[in-house]
PDB file of N, CA and C in Angstrom:
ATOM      1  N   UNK A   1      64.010  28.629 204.262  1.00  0.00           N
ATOM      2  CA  UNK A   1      62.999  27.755 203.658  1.00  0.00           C
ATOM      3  C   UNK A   1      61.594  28.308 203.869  1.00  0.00           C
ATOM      4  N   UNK A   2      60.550  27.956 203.614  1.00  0.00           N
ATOM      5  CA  UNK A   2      59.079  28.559 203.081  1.00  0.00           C
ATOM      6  C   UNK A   2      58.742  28.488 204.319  1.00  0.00           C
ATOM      7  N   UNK A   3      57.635  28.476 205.274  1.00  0.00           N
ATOM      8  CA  UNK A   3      56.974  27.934 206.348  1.00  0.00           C
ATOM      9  C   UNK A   3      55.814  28.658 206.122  1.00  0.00           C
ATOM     10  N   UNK A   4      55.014  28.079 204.941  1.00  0.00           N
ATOM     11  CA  UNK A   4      53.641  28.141 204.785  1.00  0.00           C
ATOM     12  C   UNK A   4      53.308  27.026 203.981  1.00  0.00           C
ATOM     13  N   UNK A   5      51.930  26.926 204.141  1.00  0.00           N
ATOM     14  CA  UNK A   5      51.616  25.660 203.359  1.00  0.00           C
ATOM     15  C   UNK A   5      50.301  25.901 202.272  1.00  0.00           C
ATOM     16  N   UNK A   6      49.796  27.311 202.123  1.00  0.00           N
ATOM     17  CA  UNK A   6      49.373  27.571 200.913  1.00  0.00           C
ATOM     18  C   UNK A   6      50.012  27.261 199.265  1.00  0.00           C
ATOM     19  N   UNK A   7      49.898  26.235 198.503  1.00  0.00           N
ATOM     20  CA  UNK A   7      50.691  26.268 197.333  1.00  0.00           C
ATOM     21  C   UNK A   7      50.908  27.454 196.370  1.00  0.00           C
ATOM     22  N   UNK A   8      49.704  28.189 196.417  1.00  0.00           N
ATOM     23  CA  UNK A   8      49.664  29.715 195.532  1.00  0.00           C
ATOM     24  C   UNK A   8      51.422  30.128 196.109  1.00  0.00           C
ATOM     25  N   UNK A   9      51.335  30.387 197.199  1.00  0.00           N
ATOM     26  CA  UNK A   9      53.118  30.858 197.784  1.00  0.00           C
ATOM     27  C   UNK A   9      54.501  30.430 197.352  1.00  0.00           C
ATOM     28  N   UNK A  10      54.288  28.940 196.305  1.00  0.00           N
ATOM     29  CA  UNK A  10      55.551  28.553 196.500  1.00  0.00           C
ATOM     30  C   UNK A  10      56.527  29.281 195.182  1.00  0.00           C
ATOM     31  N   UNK A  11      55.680  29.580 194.235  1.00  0.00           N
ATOM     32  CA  UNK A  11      56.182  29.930 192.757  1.00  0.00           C
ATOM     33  C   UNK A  11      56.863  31.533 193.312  1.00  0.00           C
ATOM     34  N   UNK A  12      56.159  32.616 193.467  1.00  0.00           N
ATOM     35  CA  UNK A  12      56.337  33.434 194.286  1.00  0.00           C
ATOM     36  C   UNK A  12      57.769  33.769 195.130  1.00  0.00           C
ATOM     37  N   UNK A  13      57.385  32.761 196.209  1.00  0.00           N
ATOM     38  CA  UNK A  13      58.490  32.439 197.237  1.00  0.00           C
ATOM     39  C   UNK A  13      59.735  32.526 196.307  1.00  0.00           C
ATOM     40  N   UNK A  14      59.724  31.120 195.420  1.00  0.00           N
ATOM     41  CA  UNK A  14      61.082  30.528 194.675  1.00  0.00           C
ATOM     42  C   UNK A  14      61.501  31.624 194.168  1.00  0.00           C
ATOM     43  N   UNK A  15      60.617  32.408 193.363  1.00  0.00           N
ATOM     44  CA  UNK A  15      61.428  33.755 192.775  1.00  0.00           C
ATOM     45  C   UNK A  15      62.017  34.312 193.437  1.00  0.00           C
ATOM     46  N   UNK A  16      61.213  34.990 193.937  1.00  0.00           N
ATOM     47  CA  UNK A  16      62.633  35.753 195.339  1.00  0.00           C
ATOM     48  C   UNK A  16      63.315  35.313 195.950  1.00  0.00           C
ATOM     49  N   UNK A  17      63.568  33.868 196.258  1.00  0.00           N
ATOM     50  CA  UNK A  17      64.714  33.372 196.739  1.00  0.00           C
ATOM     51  C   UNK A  17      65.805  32.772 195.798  1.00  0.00           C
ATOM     52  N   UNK A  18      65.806  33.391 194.669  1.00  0.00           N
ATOM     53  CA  UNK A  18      66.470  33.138 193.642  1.00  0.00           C
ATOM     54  C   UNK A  18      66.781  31.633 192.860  1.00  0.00           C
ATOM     55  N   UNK A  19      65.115  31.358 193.079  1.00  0.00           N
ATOM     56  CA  UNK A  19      65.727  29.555 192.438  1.00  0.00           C
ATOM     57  C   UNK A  19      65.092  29.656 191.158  1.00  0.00           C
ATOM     58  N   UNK A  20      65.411  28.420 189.901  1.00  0.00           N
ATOM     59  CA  UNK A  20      64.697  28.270 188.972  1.00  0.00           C
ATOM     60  C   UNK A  20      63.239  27.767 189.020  1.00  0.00           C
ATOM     61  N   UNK A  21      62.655  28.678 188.069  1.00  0.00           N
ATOM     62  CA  UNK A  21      61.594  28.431 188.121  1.00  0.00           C
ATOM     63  C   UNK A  21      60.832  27.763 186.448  1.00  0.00           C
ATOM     64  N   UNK A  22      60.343  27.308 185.909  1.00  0.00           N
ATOM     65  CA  UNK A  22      60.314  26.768 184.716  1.00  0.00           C
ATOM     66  C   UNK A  22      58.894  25.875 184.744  1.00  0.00           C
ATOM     67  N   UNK A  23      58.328  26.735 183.311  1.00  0.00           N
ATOM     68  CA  UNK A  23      56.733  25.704 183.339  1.00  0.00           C
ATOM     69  C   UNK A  23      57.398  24.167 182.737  1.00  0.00           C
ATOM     70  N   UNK A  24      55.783  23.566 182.578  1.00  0.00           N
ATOM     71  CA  UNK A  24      55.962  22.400 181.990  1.00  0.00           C
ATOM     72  C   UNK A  24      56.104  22.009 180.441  1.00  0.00           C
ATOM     73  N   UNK A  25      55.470  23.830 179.963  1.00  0.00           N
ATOM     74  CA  UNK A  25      56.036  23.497 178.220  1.00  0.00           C
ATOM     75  C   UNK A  25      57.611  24.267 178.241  1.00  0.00           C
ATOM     76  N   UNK A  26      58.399  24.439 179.255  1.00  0.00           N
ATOM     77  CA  UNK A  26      59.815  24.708 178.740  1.00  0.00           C
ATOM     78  C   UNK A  26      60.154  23.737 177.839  1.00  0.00           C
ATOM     79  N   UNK A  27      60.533  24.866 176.531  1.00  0.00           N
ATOM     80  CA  UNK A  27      61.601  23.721 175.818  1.00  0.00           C
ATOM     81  C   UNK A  27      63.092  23.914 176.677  1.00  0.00           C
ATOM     82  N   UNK A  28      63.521  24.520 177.484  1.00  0.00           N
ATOM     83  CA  UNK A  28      64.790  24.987 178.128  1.00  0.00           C
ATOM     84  C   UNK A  28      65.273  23.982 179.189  1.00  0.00           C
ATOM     85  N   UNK A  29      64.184  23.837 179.984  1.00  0.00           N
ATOM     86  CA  UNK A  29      64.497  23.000 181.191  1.00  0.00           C
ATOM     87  C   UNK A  29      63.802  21.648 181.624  1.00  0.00           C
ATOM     88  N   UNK A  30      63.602  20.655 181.903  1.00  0.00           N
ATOM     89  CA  UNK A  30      63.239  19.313 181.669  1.00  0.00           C
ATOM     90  C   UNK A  30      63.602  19.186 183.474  1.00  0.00           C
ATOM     91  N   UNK A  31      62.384  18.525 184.130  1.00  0.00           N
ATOM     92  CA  UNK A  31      62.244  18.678 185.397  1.00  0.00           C
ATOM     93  C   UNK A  31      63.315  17.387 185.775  1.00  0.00           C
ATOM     94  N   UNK A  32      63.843  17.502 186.919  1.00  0.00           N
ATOM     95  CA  UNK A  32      64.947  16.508 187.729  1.00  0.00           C
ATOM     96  C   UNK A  32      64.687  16.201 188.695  1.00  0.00           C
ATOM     97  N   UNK A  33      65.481  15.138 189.223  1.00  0.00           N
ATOM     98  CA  UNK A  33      65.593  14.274 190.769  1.00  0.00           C
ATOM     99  C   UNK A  33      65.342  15.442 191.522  1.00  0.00           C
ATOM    100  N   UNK A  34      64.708  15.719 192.330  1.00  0.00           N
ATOM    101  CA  UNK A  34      64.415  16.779 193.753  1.00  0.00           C
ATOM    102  C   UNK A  34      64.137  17.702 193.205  1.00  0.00           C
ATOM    103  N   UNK A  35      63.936  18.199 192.004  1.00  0.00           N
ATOM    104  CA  UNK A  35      62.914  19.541 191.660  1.00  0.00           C
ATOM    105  C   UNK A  35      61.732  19.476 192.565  1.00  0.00           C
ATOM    106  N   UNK A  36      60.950  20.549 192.689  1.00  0.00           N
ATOM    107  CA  UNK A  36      59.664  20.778 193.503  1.00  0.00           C
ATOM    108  C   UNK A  36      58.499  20.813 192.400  1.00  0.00           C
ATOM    109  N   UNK A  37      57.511  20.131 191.875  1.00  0.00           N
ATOM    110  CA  UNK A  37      56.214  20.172 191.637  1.00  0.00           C
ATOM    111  C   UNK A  37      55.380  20.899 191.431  1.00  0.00           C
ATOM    112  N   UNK A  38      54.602  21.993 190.925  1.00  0.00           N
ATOM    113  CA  UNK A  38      53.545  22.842 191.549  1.00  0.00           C
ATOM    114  C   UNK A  38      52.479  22.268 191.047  1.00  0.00           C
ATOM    115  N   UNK A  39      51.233  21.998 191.086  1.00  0.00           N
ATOM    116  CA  UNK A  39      50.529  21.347 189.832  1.00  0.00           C
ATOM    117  C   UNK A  39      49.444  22.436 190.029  1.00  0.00           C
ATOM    118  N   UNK A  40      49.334  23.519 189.967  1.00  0.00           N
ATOM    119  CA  UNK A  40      48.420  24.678 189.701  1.00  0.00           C
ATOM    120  C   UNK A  40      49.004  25.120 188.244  1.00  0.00           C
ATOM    121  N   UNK A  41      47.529  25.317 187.944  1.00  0.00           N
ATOM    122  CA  UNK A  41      46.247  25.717 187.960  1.00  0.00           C
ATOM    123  C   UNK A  41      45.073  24.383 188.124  1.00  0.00           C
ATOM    124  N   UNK A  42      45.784  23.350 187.667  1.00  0.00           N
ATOM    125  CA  UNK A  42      44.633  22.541 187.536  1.00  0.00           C
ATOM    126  C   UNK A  42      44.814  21.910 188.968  1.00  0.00           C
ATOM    127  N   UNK A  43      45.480  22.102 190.308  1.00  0.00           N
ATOM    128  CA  UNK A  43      45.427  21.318 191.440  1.00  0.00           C
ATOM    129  C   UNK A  43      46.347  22.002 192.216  1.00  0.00           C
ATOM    130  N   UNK A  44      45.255  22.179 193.521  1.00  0.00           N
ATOM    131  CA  UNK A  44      46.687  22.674 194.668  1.00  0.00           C
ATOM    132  C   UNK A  44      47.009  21.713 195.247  1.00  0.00           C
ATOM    133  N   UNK A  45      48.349  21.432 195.086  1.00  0.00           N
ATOM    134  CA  UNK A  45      48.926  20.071 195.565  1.00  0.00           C
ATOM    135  C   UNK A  45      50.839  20.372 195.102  1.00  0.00           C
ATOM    136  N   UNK A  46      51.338  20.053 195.646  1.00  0.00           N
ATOM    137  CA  UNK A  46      52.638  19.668 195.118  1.00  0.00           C
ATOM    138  C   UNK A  46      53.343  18.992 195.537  1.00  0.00           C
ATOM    139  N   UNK A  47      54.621  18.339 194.478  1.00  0.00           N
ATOM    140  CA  UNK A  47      55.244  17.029 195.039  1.00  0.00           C
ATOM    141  C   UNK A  47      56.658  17.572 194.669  1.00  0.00           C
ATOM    142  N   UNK A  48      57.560  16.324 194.843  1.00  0.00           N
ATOM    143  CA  UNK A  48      58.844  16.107 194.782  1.00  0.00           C
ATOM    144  C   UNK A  48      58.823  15.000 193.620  1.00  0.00           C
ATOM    145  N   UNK A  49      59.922  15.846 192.488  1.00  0.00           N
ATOM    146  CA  UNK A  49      60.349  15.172 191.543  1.00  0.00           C
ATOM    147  C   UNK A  49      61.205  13.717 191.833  1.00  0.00           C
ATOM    148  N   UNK A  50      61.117  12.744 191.107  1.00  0.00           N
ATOM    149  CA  UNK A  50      62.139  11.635 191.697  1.00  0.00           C
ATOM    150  C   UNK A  50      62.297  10.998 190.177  1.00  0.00           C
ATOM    151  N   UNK A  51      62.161  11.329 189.616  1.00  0.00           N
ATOM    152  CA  UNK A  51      62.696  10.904 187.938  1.00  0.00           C
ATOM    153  C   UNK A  51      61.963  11.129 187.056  1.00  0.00           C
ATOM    154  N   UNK A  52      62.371  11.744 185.880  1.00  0.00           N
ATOM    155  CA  UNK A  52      61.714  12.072 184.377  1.00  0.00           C
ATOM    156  C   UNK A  52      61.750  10.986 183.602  1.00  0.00           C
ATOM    157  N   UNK A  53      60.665  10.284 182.717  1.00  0.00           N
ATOM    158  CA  UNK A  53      60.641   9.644 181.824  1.00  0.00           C
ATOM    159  C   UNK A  53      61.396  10.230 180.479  1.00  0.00           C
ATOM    160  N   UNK A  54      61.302  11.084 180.002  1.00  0.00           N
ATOM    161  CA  UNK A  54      61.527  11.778 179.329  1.00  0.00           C
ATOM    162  C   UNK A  54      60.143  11.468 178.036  1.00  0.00           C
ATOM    163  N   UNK A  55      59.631  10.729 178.147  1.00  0.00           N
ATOM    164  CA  UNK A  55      58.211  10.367 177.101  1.00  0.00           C
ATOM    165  C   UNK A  55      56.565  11.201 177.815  1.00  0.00           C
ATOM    166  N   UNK A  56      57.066  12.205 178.346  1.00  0.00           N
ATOM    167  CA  UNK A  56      55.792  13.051 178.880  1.00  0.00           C
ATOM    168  C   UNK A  56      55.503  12.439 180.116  1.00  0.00           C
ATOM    169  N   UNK A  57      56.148  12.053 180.755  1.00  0.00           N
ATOM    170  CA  UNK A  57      56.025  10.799 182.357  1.00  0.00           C
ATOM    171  C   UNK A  57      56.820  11.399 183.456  1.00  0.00           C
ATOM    172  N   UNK A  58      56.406  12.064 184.220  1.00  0.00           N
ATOM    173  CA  UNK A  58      56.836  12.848 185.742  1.00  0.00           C
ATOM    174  C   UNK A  58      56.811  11.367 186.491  1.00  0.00           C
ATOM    175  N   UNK A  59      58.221  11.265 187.081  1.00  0.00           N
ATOM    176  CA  UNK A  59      57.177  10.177 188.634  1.00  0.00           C
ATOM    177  C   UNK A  59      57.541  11.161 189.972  1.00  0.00           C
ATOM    178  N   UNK A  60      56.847  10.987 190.713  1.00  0.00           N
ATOM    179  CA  UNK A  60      56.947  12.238 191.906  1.00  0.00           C
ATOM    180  C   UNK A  60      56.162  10.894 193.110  1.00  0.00           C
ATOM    181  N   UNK A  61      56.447  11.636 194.321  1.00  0.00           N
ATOM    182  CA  UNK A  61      56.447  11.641 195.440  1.00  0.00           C
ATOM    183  C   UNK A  61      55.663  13.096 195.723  1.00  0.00           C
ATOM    184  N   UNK A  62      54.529  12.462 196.217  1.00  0.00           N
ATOM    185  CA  UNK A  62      53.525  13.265 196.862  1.00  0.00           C
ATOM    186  C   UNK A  62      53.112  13.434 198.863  1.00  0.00           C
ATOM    187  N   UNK A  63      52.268  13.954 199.004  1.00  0.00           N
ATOM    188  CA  UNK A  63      52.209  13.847 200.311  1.00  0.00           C
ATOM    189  C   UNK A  63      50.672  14.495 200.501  1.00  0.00           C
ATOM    190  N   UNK A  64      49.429  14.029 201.399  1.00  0.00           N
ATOM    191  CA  UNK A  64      48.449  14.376 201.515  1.00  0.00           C
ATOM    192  C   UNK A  64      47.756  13.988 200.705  1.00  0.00           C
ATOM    193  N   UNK A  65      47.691  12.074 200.107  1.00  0.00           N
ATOM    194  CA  UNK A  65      46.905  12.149 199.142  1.00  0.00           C
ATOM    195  C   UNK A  65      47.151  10.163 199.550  1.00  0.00           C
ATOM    196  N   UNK A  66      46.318   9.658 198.612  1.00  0.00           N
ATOM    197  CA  UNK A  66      46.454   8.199 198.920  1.00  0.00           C
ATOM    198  C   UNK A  66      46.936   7.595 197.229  1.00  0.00           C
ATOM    199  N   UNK A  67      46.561   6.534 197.304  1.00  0.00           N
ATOM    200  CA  UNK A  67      46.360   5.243 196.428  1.00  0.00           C
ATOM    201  C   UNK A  67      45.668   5.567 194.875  1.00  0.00           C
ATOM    202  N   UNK A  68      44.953   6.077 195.364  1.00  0.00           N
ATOM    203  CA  UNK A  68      43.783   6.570 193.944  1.00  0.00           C
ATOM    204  C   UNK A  68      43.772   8.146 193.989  1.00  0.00           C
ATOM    205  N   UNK A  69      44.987   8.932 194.985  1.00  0.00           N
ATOM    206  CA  UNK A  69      44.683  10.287 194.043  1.00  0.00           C
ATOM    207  C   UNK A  69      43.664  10.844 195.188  1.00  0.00           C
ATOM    208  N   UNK A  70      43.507  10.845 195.810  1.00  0.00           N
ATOM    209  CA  UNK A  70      41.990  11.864 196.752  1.00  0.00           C
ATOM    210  C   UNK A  70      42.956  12.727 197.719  1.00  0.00           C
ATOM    211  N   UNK A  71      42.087  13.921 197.700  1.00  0.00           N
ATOM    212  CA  UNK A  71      42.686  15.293 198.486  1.00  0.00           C
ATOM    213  C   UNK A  71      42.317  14.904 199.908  1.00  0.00           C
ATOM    214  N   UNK A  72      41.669  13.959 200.184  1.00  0.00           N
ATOM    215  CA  UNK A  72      42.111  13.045 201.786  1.00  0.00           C
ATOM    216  C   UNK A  72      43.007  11.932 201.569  1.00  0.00           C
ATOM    217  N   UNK A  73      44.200  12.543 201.859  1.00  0.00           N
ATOM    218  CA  UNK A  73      44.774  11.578 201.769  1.00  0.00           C
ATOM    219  C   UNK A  73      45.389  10.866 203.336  1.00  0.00           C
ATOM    220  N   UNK A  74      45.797   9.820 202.805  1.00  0.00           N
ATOM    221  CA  UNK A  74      46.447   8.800 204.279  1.00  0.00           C
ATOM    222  C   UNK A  74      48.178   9.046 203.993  1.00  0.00           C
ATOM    223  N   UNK A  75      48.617   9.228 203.503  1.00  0.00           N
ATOM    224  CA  UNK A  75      50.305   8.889 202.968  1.00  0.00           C
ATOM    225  C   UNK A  75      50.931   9.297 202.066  1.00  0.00           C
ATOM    226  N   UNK A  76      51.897   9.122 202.050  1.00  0.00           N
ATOM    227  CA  UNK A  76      52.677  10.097 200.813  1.00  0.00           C
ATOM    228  C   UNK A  76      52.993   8.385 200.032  1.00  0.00           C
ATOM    229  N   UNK A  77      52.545   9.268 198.586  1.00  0.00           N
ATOM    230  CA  UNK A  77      52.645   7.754 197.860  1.00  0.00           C
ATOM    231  C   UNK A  77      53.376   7.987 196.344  1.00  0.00           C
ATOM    232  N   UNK A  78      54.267   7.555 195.367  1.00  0.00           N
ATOM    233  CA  UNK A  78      55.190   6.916 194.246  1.00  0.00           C
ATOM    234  C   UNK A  78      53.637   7.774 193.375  1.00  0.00           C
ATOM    235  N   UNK A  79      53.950   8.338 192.108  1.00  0.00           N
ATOM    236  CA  UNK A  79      52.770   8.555 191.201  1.00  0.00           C
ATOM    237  C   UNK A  79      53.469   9.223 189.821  1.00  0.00           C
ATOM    238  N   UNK A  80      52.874   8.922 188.851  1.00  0.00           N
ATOM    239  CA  UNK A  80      53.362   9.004 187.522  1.00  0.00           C
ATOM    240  C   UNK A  80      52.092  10.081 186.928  1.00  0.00           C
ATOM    241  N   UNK A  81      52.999  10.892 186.693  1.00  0.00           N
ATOM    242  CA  UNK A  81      51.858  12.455 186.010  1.00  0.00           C
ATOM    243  C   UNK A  81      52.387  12.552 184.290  1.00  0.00           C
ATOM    244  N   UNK A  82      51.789  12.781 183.812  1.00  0.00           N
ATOM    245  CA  UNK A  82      51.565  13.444 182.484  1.00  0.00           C
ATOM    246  C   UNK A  82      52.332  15.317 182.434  1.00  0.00           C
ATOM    247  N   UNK A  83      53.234  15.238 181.773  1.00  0.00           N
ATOM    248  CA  UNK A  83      54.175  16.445 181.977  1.00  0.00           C
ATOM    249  C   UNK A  83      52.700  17.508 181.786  1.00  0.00           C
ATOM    250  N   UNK A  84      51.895  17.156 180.989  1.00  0.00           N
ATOM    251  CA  UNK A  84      50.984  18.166 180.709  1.00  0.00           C
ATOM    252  C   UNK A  84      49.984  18.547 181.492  1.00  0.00           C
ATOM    253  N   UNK A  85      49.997  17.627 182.922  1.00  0.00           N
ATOM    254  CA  UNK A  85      49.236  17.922 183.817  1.00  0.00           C
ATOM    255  C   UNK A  85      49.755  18.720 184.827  1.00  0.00           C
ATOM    256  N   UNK A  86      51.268  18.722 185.167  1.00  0.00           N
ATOM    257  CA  UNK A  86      52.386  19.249 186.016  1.00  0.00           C
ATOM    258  C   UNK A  86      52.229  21.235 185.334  1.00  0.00           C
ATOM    259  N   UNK A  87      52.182  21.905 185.988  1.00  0.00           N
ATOM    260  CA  UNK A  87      52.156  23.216 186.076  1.00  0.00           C
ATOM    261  C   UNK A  87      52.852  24.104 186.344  1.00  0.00           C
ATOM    262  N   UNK A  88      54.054  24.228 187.412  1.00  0.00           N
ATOM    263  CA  UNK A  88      55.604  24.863 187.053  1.00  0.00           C
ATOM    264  C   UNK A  88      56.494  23.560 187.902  1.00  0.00           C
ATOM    265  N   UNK A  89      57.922  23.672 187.806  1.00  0.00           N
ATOM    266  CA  UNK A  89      59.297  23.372 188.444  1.00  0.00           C
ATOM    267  C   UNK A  89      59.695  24.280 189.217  1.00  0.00           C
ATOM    268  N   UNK A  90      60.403  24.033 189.918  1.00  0.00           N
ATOM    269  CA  UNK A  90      61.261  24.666 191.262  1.00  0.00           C
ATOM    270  C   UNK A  90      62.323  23.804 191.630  1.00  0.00           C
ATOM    271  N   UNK A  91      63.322  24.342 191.184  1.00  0.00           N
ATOM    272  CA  UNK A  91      64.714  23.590 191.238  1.00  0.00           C
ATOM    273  C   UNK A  91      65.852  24.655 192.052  1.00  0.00           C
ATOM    274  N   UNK A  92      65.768  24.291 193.412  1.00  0.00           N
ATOM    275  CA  UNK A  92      66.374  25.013 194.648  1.00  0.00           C
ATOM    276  C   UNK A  92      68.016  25.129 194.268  1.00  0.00           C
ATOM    277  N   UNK A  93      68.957  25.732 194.097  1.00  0.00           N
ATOM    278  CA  UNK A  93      70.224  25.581 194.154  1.00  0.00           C
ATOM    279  C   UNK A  93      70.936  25.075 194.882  1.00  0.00           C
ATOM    280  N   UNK A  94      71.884  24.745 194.749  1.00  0.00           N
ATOM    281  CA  UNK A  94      72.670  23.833 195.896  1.00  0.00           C
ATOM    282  C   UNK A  94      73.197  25.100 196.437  1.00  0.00           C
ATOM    283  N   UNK A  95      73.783  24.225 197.429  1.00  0.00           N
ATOM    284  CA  UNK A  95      74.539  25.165 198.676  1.00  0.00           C
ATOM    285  C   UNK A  95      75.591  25.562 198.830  1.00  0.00           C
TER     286      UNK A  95
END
């Protein structure tokens, strides 16, 4: 598993550890339950997938952020993204 906490690392990382990797305009792949998040370029931050709307609606599980979204965050909190704001997937293989 990773043990850094720069986000630039994780896209990177996933490649060479042979997982899928897939932006947010794939027509191929459509993000899932426990995919990984990246939201770069427009934000270093990433979350955990926990269900697709399928109507352009990510909901994820974040961490380091609050209530309203601030890079001080208190808690890991439930949040609904715009597929077009989300920046790649990372979907780890099973074991």
């Amino acid at each position: 598993p990773p043990r850094f906490a720069a986000v630039r690392d994780w896209v990177p990382w996933a490649r060479s550890a042979g997982c899928l990797v897939f932006s947010s305009t794939s027509t191929t792949y459509t993000p899932e339950r426990g995919d990984i998040v990246v939201f770069l370029p427009r934000l270093s931050h990433i979350g955990i997938v926990a269900g697709f709307a399928g109507r352009g609606i990510v909901e994820t599980i974040e961490g380091n952020t609050n209530a309203a979204g601030s890079r001080e965050g208190d808690g890991c909190f439930e949040k609904f993204r715009n597929l077009s704001f989300c920046g790649s997937f990372i979907r780890i293989p099973p074991l």
